[in-house]
C-alpha atoms as a PDB file:
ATOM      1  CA  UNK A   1     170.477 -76.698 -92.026  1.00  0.00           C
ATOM      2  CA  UNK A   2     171.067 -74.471 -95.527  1.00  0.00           C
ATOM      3  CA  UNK A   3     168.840 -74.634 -98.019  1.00  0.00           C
ATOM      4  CA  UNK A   4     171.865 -77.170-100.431  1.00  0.00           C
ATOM      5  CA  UNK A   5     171.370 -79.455 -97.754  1.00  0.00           C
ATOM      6  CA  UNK A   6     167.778 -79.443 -97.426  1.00  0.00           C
ATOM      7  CA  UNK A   7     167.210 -79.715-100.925  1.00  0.00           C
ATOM      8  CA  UNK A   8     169.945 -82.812-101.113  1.00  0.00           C
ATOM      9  CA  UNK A   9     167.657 -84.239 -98.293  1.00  0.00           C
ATOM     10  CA  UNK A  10     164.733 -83.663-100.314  1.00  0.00           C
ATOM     11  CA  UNK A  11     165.736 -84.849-103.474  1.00  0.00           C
ATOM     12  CA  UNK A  12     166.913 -88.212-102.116  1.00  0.00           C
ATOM     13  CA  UNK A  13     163.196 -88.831-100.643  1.00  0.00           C
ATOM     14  CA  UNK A  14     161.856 -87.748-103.550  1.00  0.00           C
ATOM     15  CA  UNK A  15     161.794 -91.363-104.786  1.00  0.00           C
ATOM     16  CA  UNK A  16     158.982 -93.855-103.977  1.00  0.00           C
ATOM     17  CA  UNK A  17     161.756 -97.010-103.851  1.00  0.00           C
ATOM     18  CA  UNK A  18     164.252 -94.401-100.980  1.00  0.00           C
ATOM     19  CA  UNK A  19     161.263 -93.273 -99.709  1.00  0.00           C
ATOM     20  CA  UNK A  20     159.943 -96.770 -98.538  1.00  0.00           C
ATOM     21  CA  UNK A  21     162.983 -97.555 -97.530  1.00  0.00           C
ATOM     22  CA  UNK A  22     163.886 -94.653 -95.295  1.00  0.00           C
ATOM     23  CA  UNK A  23     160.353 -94.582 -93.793  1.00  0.00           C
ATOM     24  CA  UNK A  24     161.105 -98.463 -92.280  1.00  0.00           C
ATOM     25  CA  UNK A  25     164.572 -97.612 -91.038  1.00  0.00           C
ATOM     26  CA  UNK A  26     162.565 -94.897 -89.211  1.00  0.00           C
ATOM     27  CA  UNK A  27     160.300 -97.309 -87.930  1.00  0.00           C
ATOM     28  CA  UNK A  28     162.916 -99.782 -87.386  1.00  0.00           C
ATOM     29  CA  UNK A  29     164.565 -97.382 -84.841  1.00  0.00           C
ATOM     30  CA  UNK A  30     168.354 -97.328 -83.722  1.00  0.00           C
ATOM     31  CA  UNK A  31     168.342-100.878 -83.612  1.00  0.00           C
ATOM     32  CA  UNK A  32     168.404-100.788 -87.924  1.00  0.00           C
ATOM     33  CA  UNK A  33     167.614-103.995 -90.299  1.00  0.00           C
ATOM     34  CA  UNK A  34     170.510-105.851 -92.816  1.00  0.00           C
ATOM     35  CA  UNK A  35     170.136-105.121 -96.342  1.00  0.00           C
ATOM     36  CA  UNK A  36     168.512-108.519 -96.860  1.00  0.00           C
ATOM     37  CA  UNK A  37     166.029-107.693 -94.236  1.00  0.00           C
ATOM     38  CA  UNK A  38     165.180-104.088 -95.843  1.00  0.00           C
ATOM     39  CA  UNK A  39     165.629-106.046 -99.233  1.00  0.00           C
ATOM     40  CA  UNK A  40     162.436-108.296 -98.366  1.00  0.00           C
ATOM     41  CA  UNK A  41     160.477-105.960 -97.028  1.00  0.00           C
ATOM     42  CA  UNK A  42     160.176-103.430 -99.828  1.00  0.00           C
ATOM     43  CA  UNK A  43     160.373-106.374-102.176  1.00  0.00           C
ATOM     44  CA  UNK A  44     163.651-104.583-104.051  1.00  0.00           C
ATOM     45  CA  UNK A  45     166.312-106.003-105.897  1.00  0.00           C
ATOM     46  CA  UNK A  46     169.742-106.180-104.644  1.00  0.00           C
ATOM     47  CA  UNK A  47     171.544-103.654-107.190  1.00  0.00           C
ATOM     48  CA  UNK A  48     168.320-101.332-106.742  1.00  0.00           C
ATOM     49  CA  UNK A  49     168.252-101.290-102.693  1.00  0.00           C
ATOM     50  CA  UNK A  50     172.330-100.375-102.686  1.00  0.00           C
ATOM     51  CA  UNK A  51     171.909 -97.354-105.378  1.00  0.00           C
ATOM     52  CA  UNK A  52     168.801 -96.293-102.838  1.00  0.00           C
ATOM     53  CA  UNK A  53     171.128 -96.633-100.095  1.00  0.00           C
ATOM     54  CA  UNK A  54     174.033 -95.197-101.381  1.00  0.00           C
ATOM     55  CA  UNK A  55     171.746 -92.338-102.339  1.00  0.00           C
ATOM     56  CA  UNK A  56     170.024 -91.795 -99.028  1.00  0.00           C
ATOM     57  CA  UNK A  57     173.244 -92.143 -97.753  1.00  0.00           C
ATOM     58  CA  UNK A  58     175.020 -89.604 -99.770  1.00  0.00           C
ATOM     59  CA  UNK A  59     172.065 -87.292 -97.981  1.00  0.00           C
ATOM     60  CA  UNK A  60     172.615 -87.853 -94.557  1.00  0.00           C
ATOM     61  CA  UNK A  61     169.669 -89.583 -94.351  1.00  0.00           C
ATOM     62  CA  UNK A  62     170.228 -93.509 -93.949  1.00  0.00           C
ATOM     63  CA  UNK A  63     173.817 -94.700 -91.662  1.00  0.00           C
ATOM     64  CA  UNK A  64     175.602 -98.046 -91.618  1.00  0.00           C
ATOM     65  CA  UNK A  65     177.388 -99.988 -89.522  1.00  0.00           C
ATOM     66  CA  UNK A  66     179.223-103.531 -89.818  1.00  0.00           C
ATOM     67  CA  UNK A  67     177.991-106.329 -87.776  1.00  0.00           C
ATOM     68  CA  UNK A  68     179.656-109.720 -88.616  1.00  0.00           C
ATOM     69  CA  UNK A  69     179.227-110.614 -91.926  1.00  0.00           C
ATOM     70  CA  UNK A  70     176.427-107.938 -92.542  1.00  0.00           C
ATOM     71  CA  UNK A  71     175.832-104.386 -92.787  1.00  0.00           C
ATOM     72  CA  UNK A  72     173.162-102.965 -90.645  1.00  0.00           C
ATOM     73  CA  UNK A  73     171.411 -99.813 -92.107  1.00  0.00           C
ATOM     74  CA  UNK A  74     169.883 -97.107 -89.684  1.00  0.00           C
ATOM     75  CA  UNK A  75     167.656 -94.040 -90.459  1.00  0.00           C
ATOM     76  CA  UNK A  76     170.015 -90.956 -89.785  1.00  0.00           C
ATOM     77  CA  UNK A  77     167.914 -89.669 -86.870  1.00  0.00           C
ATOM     78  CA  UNK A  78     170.204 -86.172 -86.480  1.00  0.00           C
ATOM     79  CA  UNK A  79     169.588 -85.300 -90.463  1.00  0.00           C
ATOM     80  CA  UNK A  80     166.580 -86.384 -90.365  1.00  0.00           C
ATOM     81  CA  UNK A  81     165.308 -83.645 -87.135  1.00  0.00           C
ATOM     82  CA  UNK A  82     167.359 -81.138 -88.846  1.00  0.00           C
ATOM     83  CA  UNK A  83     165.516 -81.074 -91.923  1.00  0.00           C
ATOM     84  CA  UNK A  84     161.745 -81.578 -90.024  1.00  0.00           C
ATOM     85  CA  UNK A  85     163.485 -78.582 -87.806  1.00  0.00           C
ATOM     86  CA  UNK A  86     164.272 -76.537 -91.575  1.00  0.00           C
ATOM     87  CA  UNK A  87     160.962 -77.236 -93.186  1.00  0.00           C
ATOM     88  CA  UNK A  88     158.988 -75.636 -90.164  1.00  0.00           C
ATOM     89  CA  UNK A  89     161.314 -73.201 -88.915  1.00  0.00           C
ATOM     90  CA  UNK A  90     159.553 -70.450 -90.798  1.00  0.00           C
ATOM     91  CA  UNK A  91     156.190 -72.234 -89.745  1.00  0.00           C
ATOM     92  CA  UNK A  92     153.055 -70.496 -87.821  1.00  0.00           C
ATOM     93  CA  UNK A  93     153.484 -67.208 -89.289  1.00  0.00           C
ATOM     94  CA  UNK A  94     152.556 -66.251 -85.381  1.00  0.00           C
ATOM     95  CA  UNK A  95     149.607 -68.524 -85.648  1.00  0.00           C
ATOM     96  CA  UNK A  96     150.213 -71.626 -83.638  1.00  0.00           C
ATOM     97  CA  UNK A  97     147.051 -73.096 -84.716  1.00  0.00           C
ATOM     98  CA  UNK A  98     148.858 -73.944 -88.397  1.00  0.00           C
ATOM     99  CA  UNK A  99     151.730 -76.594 -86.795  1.00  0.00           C
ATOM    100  CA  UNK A 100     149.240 -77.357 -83.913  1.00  0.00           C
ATOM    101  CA  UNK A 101     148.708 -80.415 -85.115  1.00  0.00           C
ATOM    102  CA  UNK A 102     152.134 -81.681 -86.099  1.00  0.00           C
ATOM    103  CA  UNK A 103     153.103 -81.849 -82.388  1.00  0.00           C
ATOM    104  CA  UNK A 104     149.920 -83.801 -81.752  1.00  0.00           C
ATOM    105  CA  UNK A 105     151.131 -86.096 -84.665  1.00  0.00           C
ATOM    106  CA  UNK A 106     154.426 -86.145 -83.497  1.00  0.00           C
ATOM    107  CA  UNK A 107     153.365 -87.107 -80.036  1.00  0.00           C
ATOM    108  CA  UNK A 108     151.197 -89.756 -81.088  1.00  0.00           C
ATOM    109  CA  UNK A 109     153.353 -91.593 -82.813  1.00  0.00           C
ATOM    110  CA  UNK A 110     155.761 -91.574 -80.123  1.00  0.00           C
ATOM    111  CA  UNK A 111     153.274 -92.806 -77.493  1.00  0.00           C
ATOM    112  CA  UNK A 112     152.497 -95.443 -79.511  1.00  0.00           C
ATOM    113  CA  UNK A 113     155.865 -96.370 -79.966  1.00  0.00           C
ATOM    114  CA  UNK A 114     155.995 -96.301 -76.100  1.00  0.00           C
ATOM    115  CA  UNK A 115     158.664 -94.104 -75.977  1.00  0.00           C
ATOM    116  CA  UNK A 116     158.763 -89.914 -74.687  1.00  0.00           C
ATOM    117  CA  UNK A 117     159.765 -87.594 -77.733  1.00  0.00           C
END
């Protein structure tokens, strides 16, 4: 990932509304949520959750597919790796002890997802 991209990531989570939102697509996983479903969960207004949306979308960051009458809304899992991958790639310095514990994290919270990462 370049650093425009990154920084378009960035910006878009740099929102406490797109943040919210992007953080329960994550934990919704591949399977997504409807707009109505994201809508009542982060207690947002219709015309608010579509510019969030549109703006996470816009990033990379949120996709969406059609199913029936609704539109499902994912986390964008590849953008989302790729700029976790950017923000550490210059991590450790040689010192593995600095990102030690982001694997751990990162492990954790796929174990308790019940799922290998």
């Amino acid at each position: 990932m370049e650093s425009p991209a990154a920084v378009t990531s960035l910006s878009a989570l740099a929102h406490p509304g797109r943040l919210e939102v992007f953080r329960l697509l994550v934990r919704a996983g591949p399977e997504g949520l409807a707009a109505g479903e994201i809508a009542r969960a982060t207690d947002s207004l219709p015309n608010t959750l579509s510019a969030n949306l549109n703006i996470l979308a816009a990033a990379g960051l949120v996709d969406s597919r059609r199913d029936g009458r609704s539109i499902i809304y994912t986390a964008g899992y590849d953008r989302m790796r790729e700029l976790l991958a950017f923000l550490m790639e210059d991590c450790c310095g040689g010192n593995p002890e600095i990102c030690g514990p982001l694997v751990a994290l990162a492990s954790r919270a796929c174990a308790a997802e019940g799922r290998a990462c």
